[in-house]
N, C-alpha and C. Protein backbone atom coordinates (compact mmCIF):
# COMPACT_ATOMS: atom_id res chain seq x y z
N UNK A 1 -116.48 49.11 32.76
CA UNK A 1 -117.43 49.35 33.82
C UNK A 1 -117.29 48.28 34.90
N UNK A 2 -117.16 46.76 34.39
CA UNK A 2 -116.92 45.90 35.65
C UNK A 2 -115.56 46.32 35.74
N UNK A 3 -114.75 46.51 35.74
CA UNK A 3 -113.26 47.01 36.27
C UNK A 3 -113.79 48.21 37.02
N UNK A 4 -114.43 48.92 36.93
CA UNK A 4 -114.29 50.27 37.75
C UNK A 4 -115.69 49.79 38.95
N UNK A 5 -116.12 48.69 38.73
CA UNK A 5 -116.81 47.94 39.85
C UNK A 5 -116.32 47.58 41.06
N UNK A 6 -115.22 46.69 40.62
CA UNK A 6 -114.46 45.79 41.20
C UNK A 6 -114.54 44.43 41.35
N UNK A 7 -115.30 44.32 40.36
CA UNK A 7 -115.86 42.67 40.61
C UNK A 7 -115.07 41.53 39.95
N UNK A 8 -114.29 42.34 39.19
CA UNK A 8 -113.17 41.07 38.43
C UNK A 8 -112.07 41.03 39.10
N UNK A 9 -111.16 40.76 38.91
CA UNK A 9 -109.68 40.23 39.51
C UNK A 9 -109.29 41.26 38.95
N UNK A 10 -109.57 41.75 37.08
CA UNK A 10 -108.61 42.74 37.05
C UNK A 10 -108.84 43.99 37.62
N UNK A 11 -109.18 44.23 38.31
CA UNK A 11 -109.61 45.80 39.52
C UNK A 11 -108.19 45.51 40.37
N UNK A 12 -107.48 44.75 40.42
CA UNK A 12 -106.53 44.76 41.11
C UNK A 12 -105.42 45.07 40.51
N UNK A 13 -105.15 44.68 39.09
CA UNK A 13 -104.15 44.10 37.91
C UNK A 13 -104.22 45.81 36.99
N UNK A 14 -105.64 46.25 36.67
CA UNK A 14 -105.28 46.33 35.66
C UNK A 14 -105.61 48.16 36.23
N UNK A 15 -104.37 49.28 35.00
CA UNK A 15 -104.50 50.85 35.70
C UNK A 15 -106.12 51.64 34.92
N UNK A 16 -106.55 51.61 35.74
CA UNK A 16 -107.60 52.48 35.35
C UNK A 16 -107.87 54.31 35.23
N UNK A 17 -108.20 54.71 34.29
CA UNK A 17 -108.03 56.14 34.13
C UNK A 17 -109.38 56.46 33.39
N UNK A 18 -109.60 57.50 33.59
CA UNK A 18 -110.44 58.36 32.73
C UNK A 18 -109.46 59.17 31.49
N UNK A 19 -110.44 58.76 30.54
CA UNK A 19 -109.38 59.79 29.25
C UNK A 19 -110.96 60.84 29.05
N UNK A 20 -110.38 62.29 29.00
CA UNK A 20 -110.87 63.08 28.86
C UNK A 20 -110.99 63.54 27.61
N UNK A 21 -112.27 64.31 26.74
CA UNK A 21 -112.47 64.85 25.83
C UNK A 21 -111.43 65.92 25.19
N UNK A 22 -111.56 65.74 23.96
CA UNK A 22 -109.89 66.75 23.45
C UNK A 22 -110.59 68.31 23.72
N UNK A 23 -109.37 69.01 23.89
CA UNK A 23 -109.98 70.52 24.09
C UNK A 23 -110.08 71.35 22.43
N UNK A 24 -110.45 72.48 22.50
CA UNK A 24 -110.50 73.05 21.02
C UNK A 24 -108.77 73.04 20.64
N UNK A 25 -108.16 73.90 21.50
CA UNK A 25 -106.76 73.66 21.12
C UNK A 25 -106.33 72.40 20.72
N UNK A 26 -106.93 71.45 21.40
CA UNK A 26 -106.11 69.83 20.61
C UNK A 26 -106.86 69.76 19.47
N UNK A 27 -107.73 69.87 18.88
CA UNK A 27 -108.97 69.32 18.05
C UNK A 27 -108.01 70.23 16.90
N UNK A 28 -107.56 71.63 17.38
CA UNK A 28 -106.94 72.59 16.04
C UNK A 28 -105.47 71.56 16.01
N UNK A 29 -105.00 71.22 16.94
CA UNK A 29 -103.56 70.64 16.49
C UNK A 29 -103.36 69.65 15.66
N UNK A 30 -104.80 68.71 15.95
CA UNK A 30 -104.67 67.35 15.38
C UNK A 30 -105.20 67.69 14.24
N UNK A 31 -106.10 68.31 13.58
CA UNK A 31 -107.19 68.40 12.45
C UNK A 31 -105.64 69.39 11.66
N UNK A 32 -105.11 70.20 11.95
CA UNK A 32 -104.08 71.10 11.09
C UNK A 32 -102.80 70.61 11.09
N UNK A 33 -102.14 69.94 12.21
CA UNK A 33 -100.69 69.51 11.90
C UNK A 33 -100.10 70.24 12.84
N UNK A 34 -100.89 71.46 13.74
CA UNK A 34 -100.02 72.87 13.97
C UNK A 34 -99.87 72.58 15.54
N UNK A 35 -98.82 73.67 16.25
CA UNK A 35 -98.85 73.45 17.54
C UNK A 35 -99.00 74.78 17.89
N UNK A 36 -100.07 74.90 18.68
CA UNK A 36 -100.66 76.33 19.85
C UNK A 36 -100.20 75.92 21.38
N UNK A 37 -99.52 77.53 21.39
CA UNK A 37 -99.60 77.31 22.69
C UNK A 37 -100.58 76.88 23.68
N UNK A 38 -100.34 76.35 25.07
CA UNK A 38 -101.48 76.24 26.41
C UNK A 38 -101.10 77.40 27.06
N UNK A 39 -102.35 78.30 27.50
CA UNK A 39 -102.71 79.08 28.75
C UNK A 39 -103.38 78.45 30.02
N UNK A 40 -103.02 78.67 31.30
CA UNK A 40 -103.71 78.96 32.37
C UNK A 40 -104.61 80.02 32.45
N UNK A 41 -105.55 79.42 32.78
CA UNK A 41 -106.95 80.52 33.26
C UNK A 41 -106.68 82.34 33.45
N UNK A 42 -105.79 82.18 34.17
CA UNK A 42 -104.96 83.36 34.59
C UNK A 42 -104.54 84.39 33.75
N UNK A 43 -103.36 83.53 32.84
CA UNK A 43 -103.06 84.31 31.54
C UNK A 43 -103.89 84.35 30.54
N UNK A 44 -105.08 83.80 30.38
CA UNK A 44 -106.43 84.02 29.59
C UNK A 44 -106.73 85.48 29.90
N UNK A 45 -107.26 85.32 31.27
CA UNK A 45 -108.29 86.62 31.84
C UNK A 45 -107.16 87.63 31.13
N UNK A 46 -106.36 87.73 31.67
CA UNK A 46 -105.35 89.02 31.67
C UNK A 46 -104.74 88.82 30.21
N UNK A 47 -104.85 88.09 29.07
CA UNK A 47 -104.23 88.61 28.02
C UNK A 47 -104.54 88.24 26.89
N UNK A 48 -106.18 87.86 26.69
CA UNK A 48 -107.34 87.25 26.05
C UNK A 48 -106.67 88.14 24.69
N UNK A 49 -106.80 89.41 24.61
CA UNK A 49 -106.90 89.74 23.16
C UNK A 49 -105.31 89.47 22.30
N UNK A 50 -104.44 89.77 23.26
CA UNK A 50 -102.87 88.87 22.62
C UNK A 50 -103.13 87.68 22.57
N UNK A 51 -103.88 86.50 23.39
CA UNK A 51 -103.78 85.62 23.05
C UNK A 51 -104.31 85.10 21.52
N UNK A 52 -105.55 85.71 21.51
CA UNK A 52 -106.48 85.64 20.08
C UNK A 52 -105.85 86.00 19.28
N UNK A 53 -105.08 86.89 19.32
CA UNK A 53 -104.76 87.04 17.76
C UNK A 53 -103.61 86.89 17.16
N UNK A 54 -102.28 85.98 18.21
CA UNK A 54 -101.83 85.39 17.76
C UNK A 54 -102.53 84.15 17.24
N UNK A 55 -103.49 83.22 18.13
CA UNK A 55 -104.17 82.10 17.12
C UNK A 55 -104.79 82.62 16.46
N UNK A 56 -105.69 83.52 15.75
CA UNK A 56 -105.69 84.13 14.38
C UNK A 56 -104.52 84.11 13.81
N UNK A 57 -103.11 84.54 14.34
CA UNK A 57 -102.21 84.70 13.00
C UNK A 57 -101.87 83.49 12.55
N UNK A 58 -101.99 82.62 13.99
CA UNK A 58 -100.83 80.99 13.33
C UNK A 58 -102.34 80.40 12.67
N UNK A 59 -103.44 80.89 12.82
CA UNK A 59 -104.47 80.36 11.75
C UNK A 59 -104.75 80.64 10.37
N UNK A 60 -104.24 81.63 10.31
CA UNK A 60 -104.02 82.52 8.82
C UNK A 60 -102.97 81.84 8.00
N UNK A 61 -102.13 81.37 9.02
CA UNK A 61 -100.96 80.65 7.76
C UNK A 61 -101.98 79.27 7.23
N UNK A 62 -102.87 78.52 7.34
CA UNK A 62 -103.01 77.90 7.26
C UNK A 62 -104.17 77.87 6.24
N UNK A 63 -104.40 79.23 6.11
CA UNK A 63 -105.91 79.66 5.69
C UNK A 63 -107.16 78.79 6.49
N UNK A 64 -107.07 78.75 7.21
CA UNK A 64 -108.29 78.36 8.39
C UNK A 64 -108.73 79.52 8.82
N UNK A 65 -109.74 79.55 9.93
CA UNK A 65 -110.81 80.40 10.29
C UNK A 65 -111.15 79.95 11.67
N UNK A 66 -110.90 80.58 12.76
CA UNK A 66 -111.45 79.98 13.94
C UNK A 66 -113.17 79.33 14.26
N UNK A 67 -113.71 80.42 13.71
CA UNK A 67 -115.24 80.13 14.03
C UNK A 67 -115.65 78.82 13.19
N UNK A 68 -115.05 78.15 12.01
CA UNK A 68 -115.69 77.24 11.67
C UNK A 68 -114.87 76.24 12.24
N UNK A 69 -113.60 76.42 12.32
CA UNK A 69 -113.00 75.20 13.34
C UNK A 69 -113.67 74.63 14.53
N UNK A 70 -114.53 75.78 15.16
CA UNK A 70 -115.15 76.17 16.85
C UNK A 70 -116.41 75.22 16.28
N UNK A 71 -117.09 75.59 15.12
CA UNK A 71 -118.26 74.85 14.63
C UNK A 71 -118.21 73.52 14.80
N UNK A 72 -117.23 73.16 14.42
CA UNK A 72 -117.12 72.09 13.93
C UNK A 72 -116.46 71.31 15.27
N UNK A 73 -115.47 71.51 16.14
CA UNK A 73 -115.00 71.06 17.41
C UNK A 73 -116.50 70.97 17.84
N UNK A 74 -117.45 71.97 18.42
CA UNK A 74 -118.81 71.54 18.90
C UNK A 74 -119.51 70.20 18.30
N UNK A 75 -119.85 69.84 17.22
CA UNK A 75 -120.22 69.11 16.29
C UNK A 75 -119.64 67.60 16.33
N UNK A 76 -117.87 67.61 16.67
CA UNK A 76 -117.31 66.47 16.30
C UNK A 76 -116.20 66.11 17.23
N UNK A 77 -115.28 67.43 17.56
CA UNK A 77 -114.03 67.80 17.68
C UNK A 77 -114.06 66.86 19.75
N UNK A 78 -114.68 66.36 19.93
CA UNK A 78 -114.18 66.25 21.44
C UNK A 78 -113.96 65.26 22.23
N UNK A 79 -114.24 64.36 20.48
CA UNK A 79 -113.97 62.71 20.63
C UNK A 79 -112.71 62.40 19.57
N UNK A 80 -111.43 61.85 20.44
CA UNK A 80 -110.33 61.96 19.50
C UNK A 80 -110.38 61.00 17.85
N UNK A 81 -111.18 59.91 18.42
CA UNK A 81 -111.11 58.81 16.79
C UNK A 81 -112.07 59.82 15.68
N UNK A 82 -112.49 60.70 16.00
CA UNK A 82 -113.19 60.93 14.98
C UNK A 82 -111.97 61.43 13.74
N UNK A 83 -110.94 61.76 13.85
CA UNK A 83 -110.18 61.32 13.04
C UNK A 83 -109.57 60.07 12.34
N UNK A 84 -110.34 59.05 12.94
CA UNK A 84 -109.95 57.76 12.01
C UNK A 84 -111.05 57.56 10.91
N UNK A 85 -112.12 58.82 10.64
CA UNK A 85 -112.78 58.39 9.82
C UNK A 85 -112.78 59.35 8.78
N UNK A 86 -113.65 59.26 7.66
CA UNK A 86 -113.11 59.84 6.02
C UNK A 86 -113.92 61.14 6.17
N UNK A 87 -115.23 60.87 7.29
CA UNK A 87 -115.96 61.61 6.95
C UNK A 87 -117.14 61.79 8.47
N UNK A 88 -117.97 62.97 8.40
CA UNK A 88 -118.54 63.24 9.63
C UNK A 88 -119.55 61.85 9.82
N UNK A 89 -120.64 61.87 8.49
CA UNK A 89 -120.96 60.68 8.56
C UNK A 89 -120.67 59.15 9.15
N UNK A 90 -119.20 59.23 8.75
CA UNK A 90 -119.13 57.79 9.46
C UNK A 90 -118.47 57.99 10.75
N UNK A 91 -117.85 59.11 11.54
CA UNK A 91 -117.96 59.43 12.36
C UNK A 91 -119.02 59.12 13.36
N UNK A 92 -120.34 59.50 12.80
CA UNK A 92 -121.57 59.83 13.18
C UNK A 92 -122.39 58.54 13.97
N UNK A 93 -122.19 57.74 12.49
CA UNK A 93 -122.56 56.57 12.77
C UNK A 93 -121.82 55.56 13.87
N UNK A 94 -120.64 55.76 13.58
CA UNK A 94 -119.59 55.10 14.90
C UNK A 94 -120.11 55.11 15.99
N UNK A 95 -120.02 57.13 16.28
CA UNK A 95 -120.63 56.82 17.55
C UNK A 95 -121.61 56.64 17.84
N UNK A 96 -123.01 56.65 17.39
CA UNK A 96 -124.19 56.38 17.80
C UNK A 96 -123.73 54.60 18.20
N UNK A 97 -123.08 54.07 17.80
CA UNK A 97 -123.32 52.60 17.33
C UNK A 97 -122.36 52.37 19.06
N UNK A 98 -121.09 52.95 18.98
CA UNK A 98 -120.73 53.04 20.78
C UNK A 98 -121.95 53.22 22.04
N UNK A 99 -122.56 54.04 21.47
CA UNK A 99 -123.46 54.57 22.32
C UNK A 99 -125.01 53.73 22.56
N UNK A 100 -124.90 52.95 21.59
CA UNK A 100 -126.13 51.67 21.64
C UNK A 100 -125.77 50.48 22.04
N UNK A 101 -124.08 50.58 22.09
CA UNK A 101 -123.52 49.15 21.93
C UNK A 101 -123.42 49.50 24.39
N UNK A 102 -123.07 50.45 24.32
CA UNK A 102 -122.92 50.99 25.81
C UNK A 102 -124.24 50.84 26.64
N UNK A 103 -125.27 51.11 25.98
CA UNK A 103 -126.42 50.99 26.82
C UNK A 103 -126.84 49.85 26.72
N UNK A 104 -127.07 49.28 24.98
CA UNK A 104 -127.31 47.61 25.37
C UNK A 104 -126.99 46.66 25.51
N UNK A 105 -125.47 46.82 25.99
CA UNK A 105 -124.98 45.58 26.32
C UNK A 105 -123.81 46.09 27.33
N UNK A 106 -123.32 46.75 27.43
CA UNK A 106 -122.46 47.20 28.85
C UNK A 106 -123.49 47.07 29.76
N UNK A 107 -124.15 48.22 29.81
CA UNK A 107 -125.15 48.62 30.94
C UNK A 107 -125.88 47.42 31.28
N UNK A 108 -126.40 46.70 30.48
CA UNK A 108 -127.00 45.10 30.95
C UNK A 108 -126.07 44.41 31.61
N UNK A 109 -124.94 44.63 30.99
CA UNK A 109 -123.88 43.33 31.97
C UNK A 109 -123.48 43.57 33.15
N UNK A 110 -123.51 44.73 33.43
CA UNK A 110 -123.28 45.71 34.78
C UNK A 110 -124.60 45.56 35.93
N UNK A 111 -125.63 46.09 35.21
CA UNK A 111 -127.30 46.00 35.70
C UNK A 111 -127.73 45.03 35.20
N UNK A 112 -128.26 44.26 35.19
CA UNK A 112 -128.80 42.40 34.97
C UNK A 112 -130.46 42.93 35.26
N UNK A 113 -130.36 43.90 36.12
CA UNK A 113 -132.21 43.52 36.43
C UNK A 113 -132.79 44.47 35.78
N UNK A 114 -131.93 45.26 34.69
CA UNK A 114 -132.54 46.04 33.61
C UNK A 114 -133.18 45.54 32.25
N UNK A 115 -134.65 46.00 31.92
CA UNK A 115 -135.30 45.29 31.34
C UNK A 115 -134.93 46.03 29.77
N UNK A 116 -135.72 44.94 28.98
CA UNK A 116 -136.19 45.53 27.68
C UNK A 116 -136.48 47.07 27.85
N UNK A 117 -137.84 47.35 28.72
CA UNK A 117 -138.44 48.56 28.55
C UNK A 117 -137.39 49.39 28.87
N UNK A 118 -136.54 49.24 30.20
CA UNK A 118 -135.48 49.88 31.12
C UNK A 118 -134.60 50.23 29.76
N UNK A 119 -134.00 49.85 28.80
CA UNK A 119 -133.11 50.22 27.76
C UNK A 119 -133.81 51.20 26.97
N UNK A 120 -135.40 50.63 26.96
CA UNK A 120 -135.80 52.06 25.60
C UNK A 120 -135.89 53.34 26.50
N UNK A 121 -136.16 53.42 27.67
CA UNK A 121 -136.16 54.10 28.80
C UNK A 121 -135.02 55.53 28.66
N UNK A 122 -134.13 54.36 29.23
CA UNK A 122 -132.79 54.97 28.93
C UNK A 122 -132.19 55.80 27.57
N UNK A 123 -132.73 54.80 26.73
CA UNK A 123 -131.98 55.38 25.52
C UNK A 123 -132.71 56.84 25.13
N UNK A 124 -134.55 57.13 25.39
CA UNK A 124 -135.27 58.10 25.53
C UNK A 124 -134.69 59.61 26.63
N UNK A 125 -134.03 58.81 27.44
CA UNK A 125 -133.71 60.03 28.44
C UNK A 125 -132.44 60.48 28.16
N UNK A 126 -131.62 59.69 27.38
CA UNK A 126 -130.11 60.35 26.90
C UNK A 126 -130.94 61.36 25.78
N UNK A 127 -131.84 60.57 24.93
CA UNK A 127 -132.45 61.42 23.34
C UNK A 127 -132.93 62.97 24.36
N UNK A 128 -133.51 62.85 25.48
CA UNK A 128 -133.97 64.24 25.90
C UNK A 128 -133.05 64.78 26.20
N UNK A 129 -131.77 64.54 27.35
CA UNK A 129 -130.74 65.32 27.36
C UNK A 129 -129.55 65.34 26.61
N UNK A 130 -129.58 65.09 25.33
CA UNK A 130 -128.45 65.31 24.26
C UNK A 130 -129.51 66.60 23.79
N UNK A 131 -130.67 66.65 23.32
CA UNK A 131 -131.38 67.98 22.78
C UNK A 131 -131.33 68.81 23.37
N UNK A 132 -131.29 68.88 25.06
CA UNK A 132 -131.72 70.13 25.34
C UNK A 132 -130.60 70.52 26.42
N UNK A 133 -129.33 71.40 25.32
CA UNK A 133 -128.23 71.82 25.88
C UNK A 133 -128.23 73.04 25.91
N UNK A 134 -128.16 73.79 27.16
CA UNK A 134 -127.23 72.91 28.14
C UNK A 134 -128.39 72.81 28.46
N UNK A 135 -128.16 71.60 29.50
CA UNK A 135 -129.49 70.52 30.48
C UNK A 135 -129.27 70.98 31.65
N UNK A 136 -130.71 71.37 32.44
CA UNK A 136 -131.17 71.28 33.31
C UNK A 136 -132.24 70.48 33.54
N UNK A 137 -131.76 69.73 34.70
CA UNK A 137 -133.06 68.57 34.71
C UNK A 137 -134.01 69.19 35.92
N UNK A 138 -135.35 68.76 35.08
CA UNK A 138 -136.35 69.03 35.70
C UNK A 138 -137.00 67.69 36.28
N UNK A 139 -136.78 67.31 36.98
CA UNK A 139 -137.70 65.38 37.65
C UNK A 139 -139.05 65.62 37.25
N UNK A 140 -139.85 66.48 37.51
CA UNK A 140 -141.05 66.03 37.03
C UNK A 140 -141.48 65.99 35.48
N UNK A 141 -141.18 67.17 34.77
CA UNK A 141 -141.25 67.30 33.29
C UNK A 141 -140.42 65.89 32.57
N UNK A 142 -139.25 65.52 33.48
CA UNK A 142 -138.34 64.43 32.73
C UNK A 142 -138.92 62.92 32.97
N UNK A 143 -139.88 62.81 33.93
CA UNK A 143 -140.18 61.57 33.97
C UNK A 143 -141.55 61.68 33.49
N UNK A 144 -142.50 62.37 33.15
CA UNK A 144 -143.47 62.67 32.08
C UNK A 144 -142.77 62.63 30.78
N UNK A 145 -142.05 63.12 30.19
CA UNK A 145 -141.37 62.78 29.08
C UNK A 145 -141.29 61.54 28.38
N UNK A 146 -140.60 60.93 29.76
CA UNK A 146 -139.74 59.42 29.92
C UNK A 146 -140.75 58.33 29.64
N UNK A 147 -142.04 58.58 30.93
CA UNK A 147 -142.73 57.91 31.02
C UNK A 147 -142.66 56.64 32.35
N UNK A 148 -142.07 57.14 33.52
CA UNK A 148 -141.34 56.74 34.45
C UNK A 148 -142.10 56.90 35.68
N UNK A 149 -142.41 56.06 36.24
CA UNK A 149 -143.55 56.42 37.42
C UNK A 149 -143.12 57.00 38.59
N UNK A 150 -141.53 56.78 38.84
CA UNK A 150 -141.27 57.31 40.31
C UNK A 150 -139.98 57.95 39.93
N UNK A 151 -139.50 58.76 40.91
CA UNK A 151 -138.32 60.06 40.57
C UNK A 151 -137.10 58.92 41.22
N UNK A 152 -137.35 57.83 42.31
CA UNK A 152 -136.03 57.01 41.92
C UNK A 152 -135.19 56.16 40.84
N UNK A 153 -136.52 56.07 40.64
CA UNK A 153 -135.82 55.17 39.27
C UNK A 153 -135.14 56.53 38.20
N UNK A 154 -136.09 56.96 37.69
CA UNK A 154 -135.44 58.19 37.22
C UNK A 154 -133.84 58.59 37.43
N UNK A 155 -133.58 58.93 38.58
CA UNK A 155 -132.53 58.86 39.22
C UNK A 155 -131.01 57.73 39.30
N UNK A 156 -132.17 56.82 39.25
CA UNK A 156 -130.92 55.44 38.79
C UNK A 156 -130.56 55.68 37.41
N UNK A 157 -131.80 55.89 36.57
CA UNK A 157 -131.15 56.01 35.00
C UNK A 157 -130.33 56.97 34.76
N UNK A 158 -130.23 58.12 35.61
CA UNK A 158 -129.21 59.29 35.25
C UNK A 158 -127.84 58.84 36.08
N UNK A 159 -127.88 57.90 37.17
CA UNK A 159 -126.93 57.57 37.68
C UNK A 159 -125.94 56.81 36.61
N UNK A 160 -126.89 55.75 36.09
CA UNK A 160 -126.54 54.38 34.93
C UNK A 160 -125.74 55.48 33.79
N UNK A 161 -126.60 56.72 33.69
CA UNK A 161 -125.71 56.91 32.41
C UNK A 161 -124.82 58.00 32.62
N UNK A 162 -124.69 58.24 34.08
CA UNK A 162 -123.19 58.85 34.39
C UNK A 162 -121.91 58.46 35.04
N UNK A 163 -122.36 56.93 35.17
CA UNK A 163 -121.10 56.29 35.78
C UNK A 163 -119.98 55.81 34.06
N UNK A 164 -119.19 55.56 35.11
CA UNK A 164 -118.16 55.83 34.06
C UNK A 164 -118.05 54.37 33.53
């Protein structure tokens, strides 16, 4: 986050990228061993039911099942380390523990004039929009929720937890 600031030296030095969430197709490659083809949007629309059921067939060799693969990609599948662990559980725990370690101590080192309360704040307004998917935010219902007196601040906290 201070690299994508610019406030260190390495903003100059060092390559910065976004790594993106694995797609279902990667989540089936890595979790099975197997390789599926990629479609463009294009050849989706126009050839959805050939496409399906060849991945049904190359899923059948495997005795897999799409829909619980799909379950389970929702659930786990869209963060790549979750294969370094034995089990969903410690999966689970990992990331919550990224995700506490990100708000209370990234986000402080970034924002300095964020308080104690400002973290339980935060961590309350991710807990509302991780439940209620897909999210539409409502400002007034969300800062009654929150407990947030004005719709800027509000606003900063959704900023804080969408910068990269």
């Amino acid at each position: 986050m201070e690299i994508h600031k610019g406030s260190h030296d390495l903003s100059r030095r060092a390559l910065v990228y976004t790594m993106k969430g694995m797609s279902l197709r990667e989540f089936i490659e890595m979790k099975l061993g197997i390789v599926l083809e990629s479609f463009d949007l294009a050849e989706i629309l126009l050839e959805h039911q050939t496409i399906a059921q060849s991945i049904a067939d190359t899923l059948s060799k495997t005795d897999e099942k799409i829909l619980p693969l799909f379950k389970e990609y929702l659930e786990v599948g869209y963060y790549p380390y979750y294969f370094e662990y034995n089990n969903k559980y410690q999966f689970t725990m990992a990331l919550e523990q990224n995700i506490h370690t990100t708000i209370e101590s990234d986000l402080l080192a970034i924002y300095p004039s964020l308080t104690g309360n400002s973290i339980k704040k935060l961590k309350s307004l991710l807990k509302v929009i991780s439940a209620s998917v897909p999210f539409t935010p409502d400002m007034k219902k969300l800062k009654n929720i929150i407990g947030i007196g004005d719709e800027r601040t509000l606003k900063n906290y959704l900023k804080y937890l969408e910068d990269p």
